[in-house]
PDB file of N, CA and C in Angstrom:
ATOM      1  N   UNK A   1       1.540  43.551 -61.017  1.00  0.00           N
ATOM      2  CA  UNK A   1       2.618  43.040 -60.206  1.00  0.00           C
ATOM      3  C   UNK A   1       3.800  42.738 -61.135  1.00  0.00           C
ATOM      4  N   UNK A   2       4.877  43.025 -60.835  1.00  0.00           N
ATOM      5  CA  UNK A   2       6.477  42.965 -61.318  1.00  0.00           C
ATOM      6  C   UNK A   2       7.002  41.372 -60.928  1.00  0.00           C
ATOM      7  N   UNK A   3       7.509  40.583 -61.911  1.00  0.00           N
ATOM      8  CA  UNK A   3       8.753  39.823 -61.574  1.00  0.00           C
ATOM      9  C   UNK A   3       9.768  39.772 -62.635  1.00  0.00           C
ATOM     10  N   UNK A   4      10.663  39.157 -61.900  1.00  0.00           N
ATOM     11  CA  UNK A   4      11.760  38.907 -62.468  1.00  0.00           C
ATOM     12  C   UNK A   4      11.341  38.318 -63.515  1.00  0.00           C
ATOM     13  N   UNK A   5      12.147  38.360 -64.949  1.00  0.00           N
ATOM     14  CA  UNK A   5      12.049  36.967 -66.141  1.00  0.00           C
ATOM     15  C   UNK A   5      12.332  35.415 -65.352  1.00  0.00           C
ATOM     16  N   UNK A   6      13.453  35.320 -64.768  1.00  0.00           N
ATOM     17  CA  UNK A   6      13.430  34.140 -64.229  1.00  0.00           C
ATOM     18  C   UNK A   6      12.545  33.841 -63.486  1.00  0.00           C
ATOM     19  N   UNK A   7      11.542  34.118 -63.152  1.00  0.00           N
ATOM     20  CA  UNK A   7      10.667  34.122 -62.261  1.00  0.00           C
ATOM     21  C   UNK A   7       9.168  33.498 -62.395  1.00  0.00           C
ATOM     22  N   UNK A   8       9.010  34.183 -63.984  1.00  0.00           N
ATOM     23  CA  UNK A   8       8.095  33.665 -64.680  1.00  0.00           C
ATOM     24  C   UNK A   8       7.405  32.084 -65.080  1.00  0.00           C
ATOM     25  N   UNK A   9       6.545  31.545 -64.736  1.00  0.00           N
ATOM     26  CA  UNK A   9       6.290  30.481 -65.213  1.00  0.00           C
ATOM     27  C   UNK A   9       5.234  29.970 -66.274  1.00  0.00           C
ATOM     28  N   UNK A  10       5.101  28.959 -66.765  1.00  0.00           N
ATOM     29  CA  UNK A  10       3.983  28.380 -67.414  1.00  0.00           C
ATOM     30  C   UNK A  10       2.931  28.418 -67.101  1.00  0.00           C
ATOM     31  N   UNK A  11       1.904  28.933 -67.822  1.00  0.00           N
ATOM     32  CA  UNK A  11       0.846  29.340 -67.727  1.00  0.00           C
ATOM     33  C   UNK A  11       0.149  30.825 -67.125  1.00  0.00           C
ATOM     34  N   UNK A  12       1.318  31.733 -66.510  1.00  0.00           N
ATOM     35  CA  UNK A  12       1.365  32.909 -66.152  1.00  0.00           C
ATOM     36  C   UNK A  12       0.546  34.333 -67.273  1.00  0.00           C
ATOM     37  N   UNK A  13      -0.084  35.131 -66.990  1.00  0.00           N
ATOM     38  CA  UNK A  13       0.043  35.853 -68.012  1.00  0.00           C
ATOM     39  C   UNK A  13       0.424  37.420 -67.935  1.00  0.00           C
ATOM     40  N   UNK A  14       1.663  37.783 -69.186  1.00  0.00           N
ATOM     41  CA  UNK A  14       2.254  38.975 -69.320  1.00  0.00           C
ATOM     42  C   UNK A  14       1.547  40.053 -69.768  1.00  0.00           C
ATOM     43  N   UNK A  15       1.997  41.028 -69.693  1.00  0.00           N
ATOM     44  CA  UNK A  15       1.025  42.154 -69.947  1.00  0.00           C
ATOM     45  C   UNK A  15       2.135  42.873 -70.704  1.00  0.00           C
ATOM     46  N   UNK A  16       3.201  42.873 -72.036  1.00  0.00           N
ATOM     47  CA  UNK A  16       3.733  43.573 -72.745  1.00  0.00           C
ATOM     48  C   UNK A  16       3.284  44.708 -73.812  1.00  0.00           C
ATOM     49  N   UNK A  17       3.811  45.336 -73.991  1.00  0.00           N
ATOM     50  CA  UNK A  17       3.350  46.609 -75.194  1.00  0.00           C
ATOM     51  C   UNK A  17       1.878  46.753 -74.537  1.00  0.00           C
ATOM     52  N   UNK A  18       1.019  46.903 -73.780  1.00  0.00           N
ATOM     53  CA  UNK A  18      -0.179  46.871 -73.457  1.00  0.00           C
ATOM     54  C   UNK A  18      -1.322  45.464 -74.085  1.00  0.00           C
ATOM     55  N   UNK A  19      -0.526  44.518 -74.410  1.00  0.00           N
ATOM     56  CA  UNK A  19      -1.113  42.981 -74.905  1.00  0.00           C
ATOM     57  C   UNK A  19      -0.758  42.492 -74.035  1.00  0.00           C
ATOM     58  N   UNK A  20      -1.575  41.619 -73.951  1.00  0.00           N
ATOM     59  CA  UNK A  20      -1.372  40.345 -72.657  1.00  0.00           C
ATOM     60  C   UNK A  20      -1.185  38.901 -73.284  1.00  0.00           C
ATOM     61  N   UNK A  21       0.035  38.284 -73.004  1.00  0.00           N
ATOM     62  CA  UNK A  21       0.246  37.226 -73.371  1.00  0.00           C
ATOM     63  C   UNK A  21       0.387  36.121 -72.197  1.00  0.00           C
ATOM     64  N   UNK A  22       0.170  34.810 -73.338  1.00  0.00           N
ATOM     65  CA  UNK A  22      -0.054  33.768 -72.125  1.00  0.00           C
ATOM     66  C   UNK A  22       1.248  32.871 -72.479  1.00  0.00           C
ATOM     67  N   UNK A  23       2.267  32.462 -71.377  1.00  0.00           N
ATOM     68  CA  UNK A  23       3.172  32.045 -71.324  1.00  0.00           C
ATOM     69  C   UNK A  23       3.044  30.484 -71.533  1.00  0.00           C
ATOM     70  N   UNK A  24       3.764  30.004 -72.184  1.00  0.00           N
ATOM     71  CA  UNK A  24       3.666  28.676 -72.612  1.00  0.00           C
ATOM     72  C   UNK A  24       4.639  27.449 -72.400  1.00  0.00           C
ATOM     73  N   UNK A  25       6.109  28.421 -72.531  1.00  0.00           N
ATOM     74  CA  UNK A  25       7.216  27.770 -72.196  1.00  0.00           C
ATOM     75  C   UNK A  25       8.197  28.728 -71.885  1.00  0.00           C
ATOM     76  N   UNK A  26       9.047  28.125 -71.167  1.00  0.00           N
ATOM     77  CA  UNK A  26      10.365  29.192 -70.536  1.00  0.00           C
ATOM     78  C   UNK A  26      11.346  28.245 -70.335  1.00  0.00           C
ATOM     79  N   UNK A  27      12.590  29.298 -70.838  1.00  0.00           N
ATOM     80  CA  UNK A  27      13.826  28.798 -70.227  1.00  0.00           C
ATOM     81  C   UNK A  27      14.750  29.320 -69.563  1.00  0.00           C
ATOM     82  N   UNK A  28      15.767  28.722 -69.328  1.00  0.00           N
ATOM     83  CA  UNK A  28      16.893  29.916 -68.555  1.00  0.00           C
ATOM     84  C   UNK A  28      18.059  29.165 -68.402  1.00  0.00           C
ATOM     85  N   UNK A  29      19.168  30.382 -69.617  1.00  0.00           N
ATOM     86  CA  UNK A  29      20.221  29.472 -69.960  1.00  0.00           C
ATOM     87  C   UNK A  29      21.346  29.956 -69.060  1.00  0.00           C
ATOM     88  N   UNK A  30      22.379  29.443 -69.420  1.00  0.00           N
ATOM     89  CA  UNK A  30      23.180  29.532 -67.644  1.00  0.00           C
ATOM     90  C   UNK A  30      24.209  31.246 -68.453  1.00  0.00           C
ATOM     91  N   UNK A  31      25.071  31.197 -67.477  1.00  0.00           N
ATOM     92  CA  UNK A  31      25.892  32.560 -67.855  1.00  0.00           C
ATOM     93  C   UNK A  31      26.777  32.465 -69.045  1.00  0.00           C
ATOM     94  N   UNK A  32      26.714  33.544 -69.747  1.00  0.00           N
ATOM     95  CA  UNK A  32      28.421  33.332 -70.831  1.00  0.00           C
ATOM     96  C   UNK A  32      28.647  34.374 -70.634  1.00  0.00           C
ATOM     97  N   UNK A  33      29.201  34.291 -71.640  1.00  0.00           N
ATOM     98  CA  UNK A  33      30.735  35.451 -71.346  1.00  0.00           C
ATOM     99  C   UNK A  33      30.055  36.942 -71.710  1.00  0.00           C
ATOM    100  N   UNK A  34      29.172  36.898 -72.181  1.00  0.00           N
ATOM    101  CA  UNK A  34      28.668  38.221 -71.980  1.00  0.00           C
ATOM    102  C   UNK A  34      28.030  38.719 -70.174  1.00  0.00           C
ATOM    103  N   UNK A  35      28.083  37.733 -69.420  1.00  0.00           N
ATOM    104  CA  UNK A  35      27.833  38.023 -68.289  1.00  0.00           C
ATOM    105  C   UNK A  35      26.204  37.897 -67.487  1.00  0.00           C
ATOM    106  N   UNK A  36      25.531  37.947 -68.154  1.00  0.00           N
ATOM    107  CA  UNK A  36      23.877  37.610 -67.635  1.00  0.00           C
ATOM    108  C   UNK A  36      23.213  35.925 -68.008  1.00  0.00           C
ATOM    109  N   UNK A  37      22.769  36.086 -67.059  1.00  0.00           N
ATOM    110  CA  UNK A  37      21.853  34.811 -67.512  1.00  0.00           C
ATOM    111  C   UNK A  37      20.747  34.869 -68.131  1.00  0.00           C
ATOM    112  N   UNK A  38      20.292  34.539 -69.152  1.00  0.00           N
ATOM    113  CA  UNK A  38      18.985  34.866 -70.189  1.00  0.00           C
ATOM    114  C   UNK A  38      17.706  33.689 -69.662  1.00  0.00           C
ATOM    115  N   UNK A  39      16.680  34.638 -70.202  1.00  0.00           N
ATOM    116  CA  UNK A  39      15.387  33.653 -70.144  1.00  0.00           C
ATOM    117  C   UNK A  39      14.953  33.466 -71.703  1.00  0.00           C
ATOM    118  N   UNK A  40      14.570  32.390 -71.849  1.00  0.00           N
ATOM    119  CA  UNK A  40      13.407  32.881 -73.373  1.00  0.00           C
ATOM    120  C   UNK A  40      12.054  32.264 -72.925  1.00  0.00           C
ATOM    121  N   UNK A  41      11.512  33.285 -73.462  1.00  0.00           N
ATOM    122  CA  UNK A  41      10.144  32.653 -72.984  1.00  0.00           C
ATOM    123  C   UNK A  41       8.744  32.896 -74.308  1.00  0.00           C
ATOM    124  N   UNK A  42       8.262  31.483 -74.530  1.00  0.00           N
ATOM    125  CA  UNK A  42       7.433  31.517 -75.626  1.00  0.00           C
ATOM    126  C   UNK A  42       5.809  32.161 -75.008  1.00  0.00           C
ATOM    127  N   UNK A  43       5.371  33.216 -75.548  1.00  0.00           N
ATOM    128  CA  UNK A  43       4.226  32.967 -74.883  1.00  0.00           C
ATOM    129  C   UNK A  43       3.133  33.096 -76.366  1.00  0.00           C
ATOM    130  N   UNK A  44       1.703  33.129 -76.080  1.00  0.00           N
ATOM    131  CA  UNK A  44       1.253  33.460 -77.078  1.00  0.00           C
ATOM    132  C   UNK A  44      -0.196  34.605 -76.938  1.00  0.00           C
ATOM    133  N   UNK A  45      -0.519  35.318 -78.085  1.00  0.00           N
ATOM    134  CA  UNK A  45      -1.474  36.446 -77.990  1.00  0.00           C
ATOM    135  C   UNK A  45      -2.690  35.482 -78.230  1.00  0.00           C
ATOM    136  N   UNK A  46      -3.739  36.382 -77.602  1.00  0.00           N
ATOM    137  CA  UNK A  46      -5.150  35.830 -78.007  1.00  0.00           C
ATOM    138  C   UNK A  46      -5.220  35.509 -79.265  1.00  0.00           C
ATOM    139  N   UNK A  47      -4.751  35.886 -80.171  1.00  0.00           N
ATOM    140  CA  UNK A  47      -5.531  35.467 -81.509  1.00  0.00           C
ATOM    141  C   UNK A  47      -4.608  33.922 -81.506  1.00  0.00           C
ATOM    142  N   UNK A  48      -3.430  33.640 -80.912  1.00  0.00           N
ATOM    143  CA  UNK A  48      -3.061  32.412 -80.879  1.00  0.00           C
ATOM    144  C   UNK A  48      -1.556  32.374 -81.726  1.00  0.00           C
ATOM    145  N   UNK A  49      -1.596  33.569 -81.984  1.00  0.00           N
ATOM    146  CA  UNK A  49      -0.201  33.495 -82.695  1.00  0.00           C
ATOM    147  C   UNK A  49       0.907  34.065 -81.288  1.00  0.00           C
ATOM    148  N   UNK A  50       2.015  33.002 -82.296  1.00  0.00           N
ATOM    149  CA  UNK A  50       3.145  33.073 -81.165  1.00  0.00           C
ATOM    150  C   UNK A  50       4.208  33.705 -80.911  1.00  0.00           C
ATOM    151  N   UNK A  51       4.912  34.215 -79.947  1.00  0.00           N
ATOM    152  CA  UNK A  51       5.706  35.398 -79.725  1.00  0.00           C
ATOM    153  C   UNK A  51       6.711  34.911 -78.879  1.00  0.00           C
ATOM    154  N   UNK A  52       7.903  35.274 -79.308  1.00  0.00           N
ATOM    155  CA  UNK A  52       9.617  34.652 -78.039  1.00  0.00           C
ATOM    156  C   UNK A  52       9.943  35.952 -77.667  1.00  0.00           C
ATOM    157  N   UNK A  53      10.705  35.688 -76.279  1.00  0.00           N
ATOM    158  CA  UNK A  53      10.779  36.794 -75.627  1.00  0.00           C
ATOM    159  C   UNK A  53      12.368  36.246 -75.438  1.00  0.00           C
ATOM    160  N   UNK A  54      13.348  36.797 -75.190  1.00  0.00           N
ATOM    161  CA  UNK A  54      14.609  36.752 -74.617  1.00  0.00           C
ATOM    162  C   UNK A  54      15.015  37.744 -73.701  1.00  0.00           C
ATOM    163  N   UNK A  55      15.235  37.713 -72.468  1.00  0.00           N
ATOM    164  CA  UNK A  55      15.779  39.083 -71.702  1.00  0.00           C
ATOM    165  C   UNK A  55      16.447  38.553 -70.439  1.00  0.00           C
ATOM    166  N   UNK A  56      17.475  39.242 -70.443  1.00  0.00           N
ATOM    167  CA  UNK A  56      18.105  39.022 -69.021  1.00  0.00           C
ATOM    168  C   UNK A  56      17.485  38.105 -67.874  1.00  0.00           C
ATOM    169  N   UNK A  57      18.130  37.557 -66.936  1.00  0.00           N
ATOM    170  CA  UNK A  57      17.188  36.890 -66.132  1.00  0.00           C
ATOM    171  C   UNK A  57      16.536  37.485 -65.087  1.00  0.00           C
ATOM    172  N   UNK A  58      17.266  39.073 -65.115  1.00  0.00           N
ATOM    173  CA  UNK A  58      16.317  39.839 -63.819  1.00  0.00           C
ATOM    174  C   UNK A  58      15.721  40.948 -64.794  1.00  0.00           C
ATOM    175  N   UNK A  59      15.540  41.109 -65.785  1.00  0.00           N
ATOM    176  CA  UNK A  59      14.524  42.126 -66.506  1.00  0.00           C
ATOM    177  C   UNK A  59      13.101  41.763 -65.489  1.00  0.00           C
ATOM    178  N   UNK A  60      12.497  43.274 -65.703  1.00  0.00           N
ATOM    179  CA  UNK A  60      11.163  42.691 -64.820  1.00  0.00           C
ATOM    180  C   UNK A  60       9.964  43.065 -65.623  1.00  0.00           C
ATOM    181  N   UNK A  61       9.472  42.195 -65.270  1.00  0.00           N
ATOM    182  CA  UNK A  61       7.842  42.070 -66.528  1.00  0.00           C
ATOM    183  C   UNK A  61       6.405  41.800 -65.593  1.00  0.00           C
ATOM    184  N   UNK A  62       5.861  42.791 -66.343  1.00  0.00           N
ATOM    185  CA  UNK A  62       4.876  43.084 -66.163  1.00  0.00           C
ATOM    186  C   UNK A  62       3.599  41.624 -65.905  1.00  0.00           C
ATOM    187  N   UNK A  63       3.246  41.530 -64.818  1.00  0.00           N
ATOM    188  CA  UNK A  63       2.291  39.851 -64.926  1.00  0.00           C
ATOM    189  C   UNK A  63       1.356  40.100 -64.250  1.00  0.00           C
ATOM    190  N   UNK A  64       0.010  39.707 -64.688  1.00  0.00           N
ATOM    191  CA  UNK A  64      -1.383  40.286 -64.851  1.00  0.00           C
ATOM    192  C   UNK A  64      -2.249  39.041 -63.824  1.00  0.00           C
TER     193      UNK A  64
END
């Protein structure tokens, strides 16, 4: 199933590059002048190491 980055929440899990990560924290910063609104979102891989994500707020990601 597809959502939006903004969409995403804590404790959700992503399915990127064919790894599945578990979301930990998210944000979503407001517009600038480049025009989009961004998410970042910390999640982390099974082995426990941690990974930031930044993308548009309507990029759509993959959630498992």
């Amino acid at each position: 199933m597809k959502k939006k980055a903004s969409e995403v929440r804590v404790g959700d899990s992503l399915i990127v590059g064919g790894e599945h990560l578990k979301v930990s924290a998210c944000e979503l910063s407001e517009t600038s002048k480049q025009g989009a609104k961004k998410c970042r979102l910390e999640a982390q891989r099974a082995s426990g190491e941690k990974v930031v994500l930044i993308r548009p707020a309507h990029y759509p990601l993959e959630v498992a």
